[in-house]
C-alpha atoms as a PDB file:
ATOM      1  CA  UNK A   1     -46.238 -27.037  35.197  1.00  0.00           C
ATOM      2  CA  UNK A   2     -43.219 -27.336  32.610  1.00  0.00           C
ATOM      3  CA  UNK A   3     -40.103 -29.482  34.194  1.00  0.00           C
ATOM      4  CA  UNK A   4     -36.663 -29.096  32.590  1.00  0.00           C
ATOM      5  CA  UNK A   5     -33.720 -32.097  32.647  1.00  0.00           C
ATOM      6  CA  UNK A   6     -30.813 -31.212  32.166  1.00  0.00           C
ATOM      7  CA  UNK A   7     -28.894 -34.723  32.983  1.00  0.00           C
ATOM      8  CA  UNK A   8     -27.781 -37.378  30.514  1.00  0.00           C
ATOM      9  CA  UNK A   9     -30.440 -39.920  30.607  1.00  0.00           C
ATOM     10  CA  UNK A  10     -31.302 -43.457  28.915  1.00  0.00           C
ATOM     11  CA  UNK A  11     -34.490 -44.275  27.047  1.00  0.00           C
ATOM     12  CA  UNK A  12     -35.704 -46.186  29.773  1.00  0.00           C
ATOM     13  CA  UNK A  13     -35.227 -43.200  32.542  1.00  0.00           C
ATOM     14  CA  UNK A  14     -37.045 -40.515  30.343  1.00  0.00           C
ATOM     15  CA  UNK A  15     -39.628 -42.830  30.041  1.00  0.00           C
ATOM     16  CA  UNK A  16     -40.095 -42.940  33.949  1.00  0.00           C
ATOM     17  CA  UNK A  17     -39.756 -39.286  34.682  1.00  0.00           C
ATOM     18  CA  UNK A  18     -42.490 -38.738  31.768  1.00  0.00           C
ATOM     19  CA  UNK A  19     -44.146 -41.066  33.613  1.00  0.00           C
ATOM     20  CA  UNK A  20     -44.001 -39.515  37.088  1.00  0.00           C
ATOM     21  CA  UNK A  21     -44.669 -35.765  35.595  1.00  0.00           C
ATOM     22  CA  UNK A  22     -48.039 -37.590  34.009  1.00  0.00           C
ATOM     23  CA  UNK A  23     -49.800 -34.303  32.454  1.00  0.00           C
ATOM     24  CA  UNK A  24     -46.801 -31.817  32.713  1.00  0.00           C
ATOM     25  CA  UNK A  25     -44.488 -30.715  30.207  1.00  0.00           C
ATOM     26  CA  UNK A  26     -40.907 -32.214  30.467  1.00  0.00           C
ATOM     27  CA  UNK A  27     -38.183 -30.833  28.251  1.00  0.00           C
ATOM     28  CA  UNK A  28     -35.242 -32.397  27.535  1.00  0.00           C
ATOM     29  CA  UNK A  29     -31.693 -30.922  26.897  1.00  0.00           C
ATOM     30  CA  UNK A  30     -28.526 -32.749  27.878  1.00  0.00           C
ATOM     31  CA  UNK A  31     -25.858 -30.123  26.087  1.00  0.00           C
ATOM     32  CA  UNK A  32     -25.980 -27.725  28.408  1.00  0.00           C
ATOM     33  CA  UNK A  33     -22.999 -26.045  30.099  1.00  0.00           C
ATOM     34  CA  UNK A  34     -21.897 -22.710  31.364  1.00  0.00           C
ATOM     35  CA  UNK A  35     -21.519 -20.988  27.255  1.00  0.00           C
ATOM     36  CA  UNK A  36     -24.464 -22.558  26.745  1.00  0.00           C
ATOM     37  CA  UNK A  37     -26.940 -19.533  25.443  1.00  0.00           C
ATOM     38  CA  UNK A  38     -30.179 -20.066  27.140  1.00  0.00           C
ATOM     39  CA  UNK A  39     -32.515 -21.797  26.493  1.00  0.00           C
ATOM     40  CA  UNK A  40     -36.107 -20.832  25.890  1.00  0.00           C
ATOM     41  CA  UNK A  41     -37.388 -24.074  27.522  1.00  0.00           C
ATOM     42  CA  UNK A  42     -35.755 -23.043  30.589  1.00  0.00           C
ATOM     43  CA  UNK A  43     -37.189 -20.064  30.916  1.00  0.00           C
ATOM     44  CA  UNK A  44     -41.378 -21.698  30.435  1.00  0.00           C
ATOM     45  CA  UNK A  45     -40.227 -24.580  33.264  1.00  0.00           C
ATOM     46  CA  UNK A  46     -40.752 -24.242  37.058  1.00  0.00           C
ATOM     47  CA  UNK A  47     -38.961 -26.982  37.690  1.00  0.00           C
ATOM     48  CA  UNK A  48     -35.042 -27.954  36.947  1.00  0.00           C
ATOM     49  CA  UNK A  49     -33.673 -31.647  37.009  1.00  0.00           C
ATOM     50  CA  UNK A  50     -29.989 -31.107  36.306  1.00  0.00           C
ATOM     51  CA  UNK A  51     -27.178 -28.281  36.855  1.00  0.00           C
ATOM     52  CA  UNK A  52     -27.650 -25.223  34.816  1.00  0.00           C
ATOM     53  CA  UNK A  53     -25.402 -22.311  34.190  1.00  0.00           C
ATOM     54  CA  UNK A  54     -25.617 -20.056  37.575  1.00  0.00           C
ATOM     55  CA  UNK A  55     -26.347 -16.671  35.566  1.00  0.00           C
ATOM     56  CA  UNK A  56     -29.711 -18.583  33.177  1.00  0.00           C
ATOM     57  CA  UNK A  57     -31.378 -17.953  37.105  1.00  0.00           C
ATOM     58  CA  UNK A  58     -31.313 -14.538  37.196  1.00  0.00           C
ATOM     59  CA  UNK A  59     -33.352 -14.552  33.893  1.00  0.00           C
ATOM     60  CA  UNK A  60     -36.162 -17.077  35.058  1.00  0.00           C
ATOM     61  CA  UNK A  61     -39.577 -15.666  36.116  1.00  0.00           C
ATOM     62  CA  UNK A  62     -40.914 -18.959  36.638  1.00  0.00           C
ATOM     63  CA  UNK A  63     -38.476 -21.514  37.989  1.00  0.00           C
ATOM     64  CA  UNK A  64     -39.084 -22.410  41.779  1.00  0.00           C
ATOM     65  CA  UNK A  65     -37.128 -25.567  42.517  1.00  0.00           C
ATOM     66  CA  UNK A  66     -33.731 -26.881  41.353  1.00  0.00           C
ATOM     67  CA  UNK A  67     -32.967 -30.321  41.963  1.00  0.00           C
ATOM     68  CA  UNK A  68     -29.251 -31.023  41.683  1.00  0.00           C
ATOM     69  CA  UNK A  69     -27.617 -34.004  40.172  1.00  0.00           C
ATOM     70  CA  UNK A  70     -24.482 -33.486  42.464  1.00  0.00           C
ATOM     71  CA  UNK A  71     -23.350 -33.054  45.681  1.00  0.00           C
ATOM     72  CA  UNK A  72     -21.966 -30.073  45.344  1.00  0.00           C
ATOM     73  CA  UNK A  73     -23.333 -26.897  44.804  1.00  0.00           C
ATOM     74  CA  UNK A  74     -20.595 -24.006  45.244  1.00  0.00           C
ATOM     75  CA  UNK A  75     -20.699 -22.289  41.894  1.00  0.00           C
ATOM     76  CA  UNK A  76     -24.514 -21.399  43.418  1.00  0.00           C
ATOM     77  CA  UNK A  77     -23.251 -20.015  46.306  1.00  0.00           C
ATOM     78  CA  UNK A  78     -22.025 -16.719  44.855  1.00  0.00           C
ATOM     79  CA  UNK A  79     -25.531 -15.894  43.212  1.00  0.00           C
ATOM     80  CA  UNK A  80     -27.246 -12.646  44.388  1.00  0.00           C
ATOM     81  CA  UNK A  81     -30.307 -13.737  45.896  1.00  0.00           C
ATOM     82  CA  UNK A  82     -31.400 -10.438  46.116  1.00  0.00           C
ATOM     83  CA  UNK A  83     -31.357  -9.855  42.546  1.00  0.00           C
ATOM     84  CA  UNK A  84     -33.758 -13.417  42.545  1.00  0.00           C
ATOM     85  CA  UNK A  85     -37.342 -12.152  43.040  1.00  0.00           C
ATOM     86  CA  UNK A  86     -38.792 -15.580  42.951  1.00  0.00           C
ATOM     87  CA  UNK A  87     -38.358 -18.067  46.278  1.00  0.00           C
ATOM     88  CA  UNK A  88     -36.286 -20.876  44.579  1.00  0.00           C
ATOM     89  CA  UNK A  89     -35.452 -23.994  46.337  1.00  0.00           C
ATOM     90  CA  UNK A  90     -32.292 -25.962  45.581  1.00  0.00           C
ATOM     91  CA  UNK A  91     -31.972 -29.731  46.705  1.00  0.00           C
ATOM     92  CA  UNK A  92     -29.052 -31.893  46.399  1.00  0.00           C
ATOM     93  CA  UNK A  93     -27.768 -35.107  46.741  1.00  0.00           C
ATOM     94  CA  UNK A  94     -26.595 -34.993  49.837  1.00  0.00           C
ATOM     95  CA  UNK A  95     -25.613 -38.694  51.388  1.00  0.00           C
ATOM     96  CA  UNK A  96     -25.920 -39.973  47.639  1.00  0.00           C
ATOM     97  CA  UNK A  97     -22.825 -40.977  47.017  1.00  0.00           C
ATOM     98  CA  UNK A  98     -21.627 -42.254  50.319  1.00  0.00           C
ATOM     99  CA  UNK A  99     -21.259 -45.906  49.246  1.00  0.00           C
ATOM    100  CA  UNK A 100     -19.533 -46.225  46.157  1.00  0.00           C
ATOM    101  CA  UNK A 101     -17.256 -42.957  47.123  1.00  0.00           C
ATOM    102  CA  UNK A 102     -16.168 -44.684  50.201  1.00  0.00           C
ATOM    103  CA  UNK A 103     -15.253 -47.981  48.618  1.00  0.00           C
ATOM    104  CA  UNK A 104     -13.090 -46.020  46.034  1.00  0.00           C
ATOM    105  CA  UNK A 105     -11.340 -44.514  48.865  1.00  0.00           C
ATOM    106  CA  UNK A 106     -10.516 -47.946  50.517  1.00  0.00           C
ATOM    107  CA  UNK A 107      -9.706 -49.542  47.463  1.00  0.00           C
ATOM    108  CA  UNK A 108      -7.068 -46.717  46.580  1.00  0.00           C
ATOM    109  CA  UNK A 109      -5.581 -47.209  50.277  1.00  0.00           C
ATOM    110  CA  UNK A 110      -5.516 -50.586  49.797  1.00  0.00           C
ATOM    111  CA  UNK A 111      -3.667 -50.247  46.403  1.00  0.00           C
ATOM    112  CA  UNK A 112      -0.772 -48.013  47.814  1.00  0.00           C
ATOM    113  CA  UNK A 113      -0.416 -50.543  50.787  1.00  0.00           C
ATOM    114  CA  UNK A 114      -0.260 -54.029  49.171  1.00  0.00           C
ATOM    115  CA  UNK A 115       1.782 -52.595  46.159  1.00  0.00           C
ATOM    116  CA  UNK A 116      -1.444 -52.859  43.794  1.00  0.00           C
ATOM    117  CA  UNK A 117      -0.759 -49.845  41.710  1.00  0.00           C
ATOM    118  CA  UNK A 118       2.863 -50.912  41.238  1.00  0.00           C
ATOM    119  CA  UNK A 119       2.004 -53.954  40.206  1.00  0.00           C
ATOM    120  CA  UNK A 120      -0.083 -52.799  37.399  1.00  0.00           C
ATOM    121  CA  UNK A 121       2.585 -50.901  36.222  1.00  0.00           C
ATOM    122  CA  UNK A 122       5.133 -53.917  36.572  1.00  0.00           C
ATOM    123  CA  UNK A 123       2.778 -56.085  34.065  1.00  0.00           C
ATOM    124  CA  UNK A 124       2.379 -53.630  31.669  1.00  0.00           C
ATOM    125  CA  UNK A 125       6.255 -53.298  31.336  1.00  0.00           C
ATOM    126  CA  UNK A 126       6.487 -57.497  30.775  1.00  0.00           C
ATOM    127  CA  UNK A 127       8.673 -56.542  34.192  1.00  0.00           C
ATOM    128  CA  UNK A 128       9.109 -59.277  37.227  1.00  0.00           C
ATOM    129  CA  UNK A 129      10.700 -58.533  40.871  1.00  0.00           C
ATOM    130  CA  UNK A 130       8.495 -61.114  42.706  1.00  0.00           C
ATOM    131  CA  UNK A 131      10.334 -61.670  46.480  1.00  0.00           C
ATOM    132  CA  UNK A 132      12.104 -58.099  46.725  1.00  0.00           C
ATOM    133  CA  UNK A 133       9.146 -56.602  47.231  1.00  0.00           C
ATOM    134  CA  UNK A 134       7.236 -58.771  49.757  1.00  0.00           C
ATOM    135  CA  UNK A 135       9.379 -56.567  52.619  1.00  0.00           C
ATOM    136  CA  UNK A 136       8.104 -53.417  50.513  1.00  0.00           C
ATOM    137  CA  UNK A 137       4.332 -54.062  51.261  1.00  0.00           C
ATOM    138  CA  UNK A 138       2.031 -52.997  54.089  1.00  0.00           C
ATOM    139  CA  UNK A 139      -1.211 -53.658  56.235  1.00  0.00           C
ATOM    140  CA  UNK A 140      -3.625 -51.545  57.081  1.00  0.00           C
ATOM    141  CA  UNK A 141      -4.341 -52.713  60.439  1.00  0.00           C
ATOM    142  CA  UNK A 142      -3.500 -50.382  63.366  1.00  0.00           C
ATOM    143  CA  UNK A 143      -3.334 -47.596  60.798  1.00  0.00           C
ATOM    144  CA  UNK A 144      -4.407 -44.115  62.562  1.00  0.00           C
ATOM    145  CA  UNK A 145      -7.165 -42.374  60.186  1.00  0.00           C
ATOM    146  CA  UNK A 146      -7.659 -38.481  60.380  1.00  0.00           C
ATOM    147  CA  UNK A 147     -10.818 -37.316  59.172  1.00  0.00           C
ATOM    148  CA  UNK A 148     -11.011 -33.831  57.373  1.00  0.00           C
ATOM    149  CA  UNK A 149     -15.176 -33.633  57.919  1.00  0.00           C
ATOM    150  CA  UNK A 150     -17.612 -36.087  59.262  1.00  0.00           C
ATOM    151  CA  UNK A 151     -20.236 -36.374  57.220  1.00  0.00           C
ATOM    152  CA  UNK A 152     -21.822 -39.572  55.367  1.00  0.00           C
ATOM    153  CA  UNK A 153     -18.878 -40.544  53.078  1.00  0.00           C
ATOM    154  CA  UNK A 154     -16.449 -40.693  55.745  1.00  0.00           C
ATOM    155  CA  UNK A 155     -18.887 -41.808  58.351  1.00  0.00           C
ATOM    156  CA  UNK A 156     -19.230 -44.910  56.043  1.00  0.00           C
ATOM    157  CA  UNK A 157     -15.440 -45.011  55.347  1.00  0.00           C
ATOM    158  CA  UNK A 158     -15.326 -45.567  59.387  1.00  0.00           C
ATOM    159  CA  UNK A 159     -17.629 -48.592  59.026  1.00  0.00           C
ATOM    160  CA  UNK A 160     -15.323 -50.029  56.613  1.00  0.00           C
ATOM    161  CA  UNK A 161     -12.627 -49.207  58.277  1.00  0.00           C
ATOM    162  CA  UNK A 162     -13.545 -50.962  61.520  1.00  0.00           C
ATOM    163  CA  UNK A 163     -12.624 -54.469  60.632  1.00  0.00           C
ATOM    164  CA  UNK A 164      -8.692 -53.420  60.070  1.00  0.00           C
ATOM    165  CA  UNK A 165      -8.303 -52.320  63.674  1.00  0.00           C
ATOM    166  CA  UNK A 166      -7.479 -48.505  63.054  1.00  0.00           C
ATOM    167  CA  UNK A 167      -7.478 -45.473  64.910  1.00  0.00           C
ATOM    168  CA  UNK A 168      -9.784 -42.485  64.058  1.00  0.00           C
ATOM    169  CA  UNK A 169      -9.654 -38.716  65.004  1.00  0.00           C
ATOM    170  CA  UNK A 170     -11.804 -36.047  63.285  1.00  0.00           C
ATOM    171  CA  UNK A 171     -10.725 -32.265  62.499  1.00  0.00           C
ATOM    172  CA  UNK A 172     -12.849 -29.696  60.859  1.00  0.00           C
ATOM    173  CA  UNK A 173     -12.673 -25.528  60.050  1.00  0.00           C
ATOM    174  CA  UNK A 174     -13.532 -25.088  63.692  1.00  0.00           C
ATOM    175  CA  UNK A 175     -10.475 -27.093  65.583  1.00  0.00           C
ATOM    176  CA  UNK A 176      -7.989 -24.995  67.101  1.00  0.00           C
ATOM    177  CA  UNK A 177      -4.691 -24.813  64.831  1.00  0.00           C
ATOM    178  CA  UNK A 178      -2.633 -26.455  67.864  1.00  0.00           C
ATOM    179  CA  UNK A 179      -4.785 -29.516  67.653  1.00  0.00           C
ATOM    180  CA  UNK A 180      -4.782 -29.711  64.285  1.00  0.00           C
ATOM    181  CA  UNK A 181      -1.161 -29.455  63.628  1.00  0.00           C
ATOM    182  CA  UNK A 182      -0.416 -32.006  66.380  1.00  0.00           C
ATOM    183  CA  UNK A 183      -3.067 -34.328  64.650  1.00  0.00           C
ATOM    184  CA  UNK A 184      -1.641 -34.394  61.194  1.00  0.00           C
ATOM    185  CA  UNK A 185       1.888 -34.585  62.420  1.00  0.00           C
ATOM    186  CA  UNK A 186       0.461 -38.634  63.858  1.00  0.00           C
ATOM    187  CA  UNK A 187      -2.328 -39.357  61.143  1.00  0.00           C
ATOM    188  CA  UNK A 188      -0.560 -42.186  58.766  1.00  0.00           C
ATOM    189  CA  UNK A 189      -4.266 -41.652  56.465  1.00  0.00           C
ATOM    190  CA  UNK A 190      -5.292 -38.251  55.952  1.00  0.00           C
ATOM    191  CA  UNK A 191      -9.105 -38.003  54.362  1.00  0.00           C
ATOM    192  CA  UNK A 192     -10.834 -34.882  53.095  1.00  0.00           C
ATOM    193  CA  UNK A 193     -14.359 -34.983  52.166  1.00  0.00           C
ATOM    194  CA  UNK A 194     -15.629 -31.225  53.045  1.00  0.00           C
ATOM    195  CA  UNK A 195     -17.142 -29.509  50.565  1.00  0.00           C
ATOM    196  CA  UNK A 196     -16.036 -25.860  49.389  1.00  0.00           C
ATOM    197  CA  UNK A 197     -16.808 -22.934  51.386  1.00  0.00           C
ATOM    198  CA  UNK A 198     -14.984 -19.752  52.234  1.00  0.00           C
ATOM    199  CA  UNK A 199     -12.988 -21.314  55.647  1.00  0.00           C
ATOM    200  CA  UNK A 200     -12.266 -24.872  53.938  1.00  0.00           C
ATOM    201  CA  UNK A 201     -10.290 -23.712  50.376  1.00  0.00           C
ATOM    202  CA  UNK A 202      -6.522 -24.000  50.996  1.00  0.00           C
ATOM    203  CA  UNK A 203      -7.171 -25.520  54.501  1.00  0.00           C
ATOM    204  CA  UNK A 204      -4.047 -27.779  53.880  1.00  0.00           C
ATOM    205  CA  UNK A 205      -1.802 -25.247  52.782  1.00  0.00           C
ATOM    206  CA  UNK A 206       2.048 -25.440  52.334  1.00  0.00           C
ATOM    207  CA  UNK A 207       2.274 -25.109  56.260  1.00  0.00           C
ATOM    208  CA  UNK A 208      -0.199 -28.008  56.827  1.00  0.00           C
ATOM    209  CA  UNK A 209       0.990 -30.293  54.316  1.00  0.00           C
ATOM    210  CA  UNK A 210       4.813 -29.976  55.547  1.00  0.00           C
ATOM    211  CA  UNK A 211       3.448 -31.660  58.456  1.00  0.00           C
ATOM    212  CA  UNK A 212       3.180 -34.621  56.905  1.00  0.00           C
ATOM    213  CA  UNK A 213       5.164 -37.577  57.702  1.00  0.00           C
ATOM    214  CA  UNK A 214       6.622 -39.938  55.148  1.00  0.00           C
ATOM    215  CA  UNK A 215       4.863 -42.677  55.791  1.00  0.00           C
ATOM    216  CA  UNK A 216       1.673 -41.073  54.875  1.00  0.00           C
ATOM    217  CA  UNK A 217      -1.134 -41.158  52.575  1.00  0.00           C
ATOM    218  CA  UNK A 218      -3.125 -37.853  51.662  1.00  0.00           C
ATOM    219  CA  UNK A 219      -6.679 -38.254  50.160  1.00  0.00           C
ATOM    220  CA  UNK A 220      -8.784 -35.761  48.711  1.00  0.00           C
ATOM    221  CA  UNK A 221     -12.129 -36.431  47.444  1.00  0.00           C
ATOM    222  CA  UNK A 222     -13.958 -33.515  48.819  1.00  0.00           C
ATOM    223  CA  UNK A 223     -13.332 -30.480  46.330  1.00  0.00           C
ATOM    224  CA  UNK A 224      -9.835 -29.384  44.668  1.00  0.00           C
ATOM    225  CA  UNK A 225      -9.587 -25.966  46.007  1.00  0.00           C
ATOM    226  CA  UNK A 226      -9.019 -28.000  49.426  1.00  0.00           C
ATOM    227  CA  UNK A 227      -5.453 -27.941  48.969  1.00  0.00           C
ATOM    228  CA  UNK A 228      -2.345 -26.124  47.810  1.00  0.00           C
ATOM    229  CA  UNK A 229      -2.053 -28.356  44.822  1.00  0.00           C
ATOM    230  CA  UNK A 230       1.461 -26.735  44.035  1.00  0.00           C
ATOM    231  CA  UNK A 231       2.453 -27.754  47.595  1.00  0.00           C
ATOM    232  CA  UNK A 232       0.985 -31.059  46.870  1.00  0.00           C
ATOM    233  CA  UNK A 233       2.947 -32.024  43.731  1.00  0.00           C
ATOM    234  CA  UNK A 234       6.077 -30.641  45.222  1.00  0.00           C
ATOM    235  CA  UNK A 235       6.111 -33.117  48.129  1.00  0.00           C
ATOM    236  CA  UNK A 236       5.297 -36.020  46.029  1.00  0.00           C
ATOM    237  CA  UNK A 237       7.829 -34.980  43.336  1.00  0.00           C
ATOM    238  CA  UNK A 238      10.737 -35.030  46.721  1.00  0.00           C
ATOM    239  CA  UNK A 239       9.193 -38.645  47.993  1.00  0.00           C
ATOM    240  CA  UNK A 240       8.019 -36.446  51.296  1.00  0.00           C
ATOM    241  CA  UNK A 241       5.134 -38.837  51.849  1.00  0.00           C
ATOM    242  CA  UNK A 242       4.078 -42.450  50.826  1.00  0.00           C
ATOM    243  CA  UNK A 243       1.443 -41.082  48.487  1.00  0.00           C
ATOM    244  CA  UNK A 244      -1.918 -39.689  47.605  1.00  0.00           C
ATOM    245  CA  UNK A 245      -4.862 -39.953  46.084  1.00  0.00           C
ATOM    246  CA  UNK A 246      -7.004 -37.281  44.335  1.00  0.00           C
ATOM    247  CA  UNK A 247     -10.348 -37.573  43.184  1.00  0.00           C
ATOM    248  CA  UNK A 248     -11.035 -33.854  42.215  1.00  0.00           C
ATOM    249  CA  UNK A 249      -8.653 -30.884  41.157  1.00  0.00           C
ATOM    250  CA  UNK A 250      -8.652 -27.381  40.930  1.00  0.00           C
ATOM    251  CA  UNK A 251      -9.042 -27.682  37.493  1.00  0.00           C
ATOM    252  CA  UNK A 252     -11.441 -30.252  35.853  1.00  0.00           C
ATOM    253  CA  UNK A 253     -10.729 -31.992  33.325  1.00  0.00           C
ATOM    254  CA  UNK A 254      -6.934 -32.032  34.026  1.00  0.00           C
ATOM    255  CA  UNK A 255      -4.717 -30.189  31.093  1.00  0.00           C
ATOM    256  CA  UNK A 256      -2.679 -32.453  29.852  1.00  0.00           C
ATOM    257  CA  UNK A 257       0.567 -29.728  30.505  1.00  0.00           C
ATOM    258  CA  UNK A 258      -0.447 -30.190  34.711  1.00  0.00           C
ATOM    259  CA  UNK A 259       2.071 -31.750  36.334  1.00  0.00           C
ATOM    260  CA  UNK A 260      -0.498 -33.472  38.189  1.00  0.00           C
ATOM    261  CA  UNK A 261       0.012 -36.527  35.591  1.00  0.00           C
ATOM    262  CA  UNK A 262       3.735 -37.350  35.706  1.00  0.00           C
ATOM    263  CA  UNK A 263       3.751 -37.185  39.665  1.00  0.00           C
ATOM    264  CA  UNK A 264       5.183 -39.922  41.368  1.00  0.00           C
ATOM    265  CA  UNK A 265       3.097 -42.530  43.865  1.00  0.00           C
ATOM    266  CA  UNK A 266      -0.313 -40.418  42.976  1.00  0.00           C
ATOM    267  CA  UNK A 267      -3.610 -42.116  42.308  1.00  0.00           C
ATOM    268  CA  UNK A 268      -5.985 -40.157  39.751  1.00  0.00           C
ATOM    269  CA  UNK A 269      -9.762 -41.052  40.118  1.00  0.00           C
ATOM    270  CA  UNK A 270     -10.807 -38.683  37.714  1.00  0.00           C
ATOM    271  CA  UNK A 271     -14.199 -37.519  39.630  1.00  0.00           C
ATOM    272  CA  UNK A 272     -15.872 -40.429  39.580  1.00  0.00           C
ATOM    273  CA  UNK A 273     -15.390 -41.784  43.384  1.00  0.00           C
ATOM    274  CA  UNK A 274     -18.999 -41.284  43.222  1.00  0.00           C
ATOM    275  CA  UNK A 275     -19.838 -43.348  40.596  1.00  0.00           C
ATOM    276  CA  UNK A 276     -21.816 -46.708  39.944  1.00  0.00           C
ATOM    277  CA  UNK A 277     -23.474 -48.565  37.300  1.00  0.00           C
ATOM    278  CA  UNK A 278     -26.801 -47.528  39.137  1.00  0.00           C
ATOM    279  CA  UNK A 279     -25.945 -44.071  39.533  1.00  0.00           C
ATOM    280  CA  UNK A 280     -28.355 -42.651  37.145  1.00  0.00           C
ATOM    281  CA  UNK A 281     -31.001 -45.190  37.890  1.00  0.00           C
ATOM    282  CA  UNK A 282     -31.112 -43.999  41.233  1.00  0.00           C
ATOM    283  CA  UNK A 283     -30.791 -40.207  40.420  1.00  0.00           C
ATOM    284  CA  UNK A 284     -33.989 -40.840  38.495  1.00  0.00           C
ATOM    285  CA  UNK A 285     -35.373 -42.566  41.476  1.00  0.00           C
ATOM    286  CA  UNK A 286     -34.747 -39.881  43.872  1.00  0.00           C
ATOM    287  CA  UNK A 287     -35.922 -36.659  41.812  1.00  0.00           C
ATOM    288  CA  UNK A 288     -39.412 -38.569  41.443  1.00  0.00           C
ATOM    289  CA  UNK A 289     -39.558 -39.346  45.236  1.00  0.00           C
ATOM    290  CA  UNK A 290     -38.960 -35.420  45.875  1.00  0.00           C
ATOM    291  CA  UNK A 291     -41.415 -34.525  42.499  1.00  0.00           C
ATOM    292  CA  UNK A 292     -44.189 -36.413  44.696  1.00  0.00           C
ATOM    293  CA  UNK A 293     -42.904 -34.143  47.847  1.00  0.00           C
ATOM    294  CA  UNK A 294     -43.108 -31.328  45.788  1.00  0.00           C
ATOM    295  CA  UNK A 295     -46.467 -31.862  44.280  1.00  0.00           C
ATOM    296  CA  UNK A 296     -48.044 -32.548  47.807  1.00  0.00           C
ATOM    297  CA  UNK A 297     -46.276 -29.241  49.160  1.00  0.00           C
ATOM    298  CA  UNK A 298     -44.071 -31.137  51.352  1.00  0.00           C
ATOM    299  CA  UNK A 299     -40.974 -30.867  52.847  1.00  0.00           C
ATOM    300  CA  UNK A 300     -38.154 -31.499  50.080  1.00  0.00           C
ATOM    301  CA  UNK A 301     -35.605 -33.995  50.742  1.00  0.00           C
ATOM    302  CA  UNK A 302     -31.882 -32.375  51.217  1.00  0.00           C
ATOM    303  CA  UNK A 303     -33.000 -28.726  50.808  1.00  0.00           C
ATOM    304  CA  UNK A 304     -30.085 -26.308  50.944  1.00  0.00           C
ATOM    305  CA  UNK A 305     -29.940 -23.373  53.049  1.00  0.00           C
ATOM    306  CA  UNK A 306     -28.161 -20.809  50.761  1.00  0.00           C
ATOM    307  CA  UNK A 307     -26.983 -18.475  53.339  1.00  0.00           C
ATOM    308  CA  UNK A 308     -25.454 -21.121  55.623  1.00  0.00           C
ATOM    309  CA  UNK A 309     -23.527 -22.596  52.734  1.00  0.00           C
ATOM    310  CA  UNK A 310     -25.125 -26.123  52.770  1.00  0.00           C
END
């Protein structure tokens, strides 16, 4: 059996997937991206660690399981299975990044409320205000939360949430438009964490994001095509709402032309909500503990149904 990795690994992790794999073949190749040509490794190896270009899967005779190093997972959504003669299984990382993306999430709500992102800027300009803008700051207690999705990011957001005293109310693709125009009209915190799928791109829309009060804070750090980023940048541009904070974009990396950058009271995370100084450990740690499953012809953890979407 021939395994292929695809992610950006230390010494120390190849060393333990070698390890795990024990008499198989691992090959390594962290360059590889969607003008990538193929690569002839690929095509020996049953088994991918990593994200490959969609169209190298049409060309494999042998592979069998993919085991994603995201979360996400839409640019496979579009393949022709039909066109696949061999069963493959995809696996992702579902849950995995619950903890560190939901602490980013506070933290940037936090930042917009007690002035923290102003302040930064204040220091680097050598600039003091001090008293004037004690009146200017904010708590977060009583603050009501609308959730766009409930699933383990925000479910862990709630937990953290908890302590400050807030309200919470949940909408998804399948709340009537009534209800869900009524509940952004109230939410001071608006959260998105749904992934991409036909009903969820553009869900907030012009339409849904002039419903927005002033006082409020939009955060997206589900996937970019989410929102009507044009809408987006428009409203923050006019001061129509406190603020927002964006964690993915249609377009990743940002150009440096988008108008994204020079928008007012907007918090770039840069895709990395996710992200912890044990993120790869723990990547590592999870693709053995589904090699094992896989190897004993066991269930695999966080298996993807292709034709439902997730």
């Amino acid at each position: 059996m021939n395994i292929y990795v695809t992610c950006d690994l230390t010494n120390e992790d190849i060393f333990k997937i070698k390890k795990v794999a024990k008499k198989h073949k691992v090959f390594f190749n962290d360059a590889v991206d969607e003008r990538a040509p193929i690569d002839k490794n690929f095509l020996k190896s049953e088994i991918v660690f990593g994200n490959i270009p969609c169209h190298w899967i049409y060309q494999s005779k042998r592979l069998k399981w993919i085991q994603l190093e995201s979360t996400g997972f839409d640019e496979y959504l579009d393949l022709d299975w039909k066109k696949i003669k061999n069963k493959i299984a995809i696996t992702n990382l579902k849950g995995f990044f619950s903890e560190p993306a939901s602490e980013t999430t506070l933290s940037a709500i936090l930042s917009f409320y007690r002035g923290i992102d102003r302040f930064v800027i204040l220091k680097n300009n050598k600039k003091w205000i001090g008293n004037p803008l004690r009146n200017e700051l904010e708590l977060l207690i009583n603050k009501k939360i609308l959730f766009f999705g409930y699933g383990s990011i925000n479910r862990q957001l709630h937990a953290l949430l908890k302590p400050f005293k807030c309200y919470f109310d949940i909408i998804d693709t399948k709340t009537n438009l009534s209800s869900i125009k009524n509940k952004i009209k109230i939410a001071d915190i608006i959260i998105c964490t749904v992934p991409e799928t036909k009903k969820t791109i553009n869900f907030f829309d012009k339409k849904k994001l002039q419903l927005l009060k002033k006082e409020s804070l939009f955060i997206n750090i589900g996937r970019g095509s989410l929102v009507d980023e044009n809408e987006l940048i428009k409203i923050l541009k006019d001061r129509k709402i406190k603020g927002a904070v964006l964690d993915v974009t249609r377009n990743e990396p940002l150009e440096l032309s988008n108008p994204l950058w020079k928008c007012p009271n907007l918090i770039l995370t840069q895709h990395t909500a996710g992200g912890s100084s044990k993120e790869i450990l723990n990547k590592v740690i999870f693709f053995k503990d589904n090699f094992k499953k896989y190897c004993l012809n066991k269930p695999l953890k966080c298996k993807i149904n292709m034709s439902k979407g997730y």
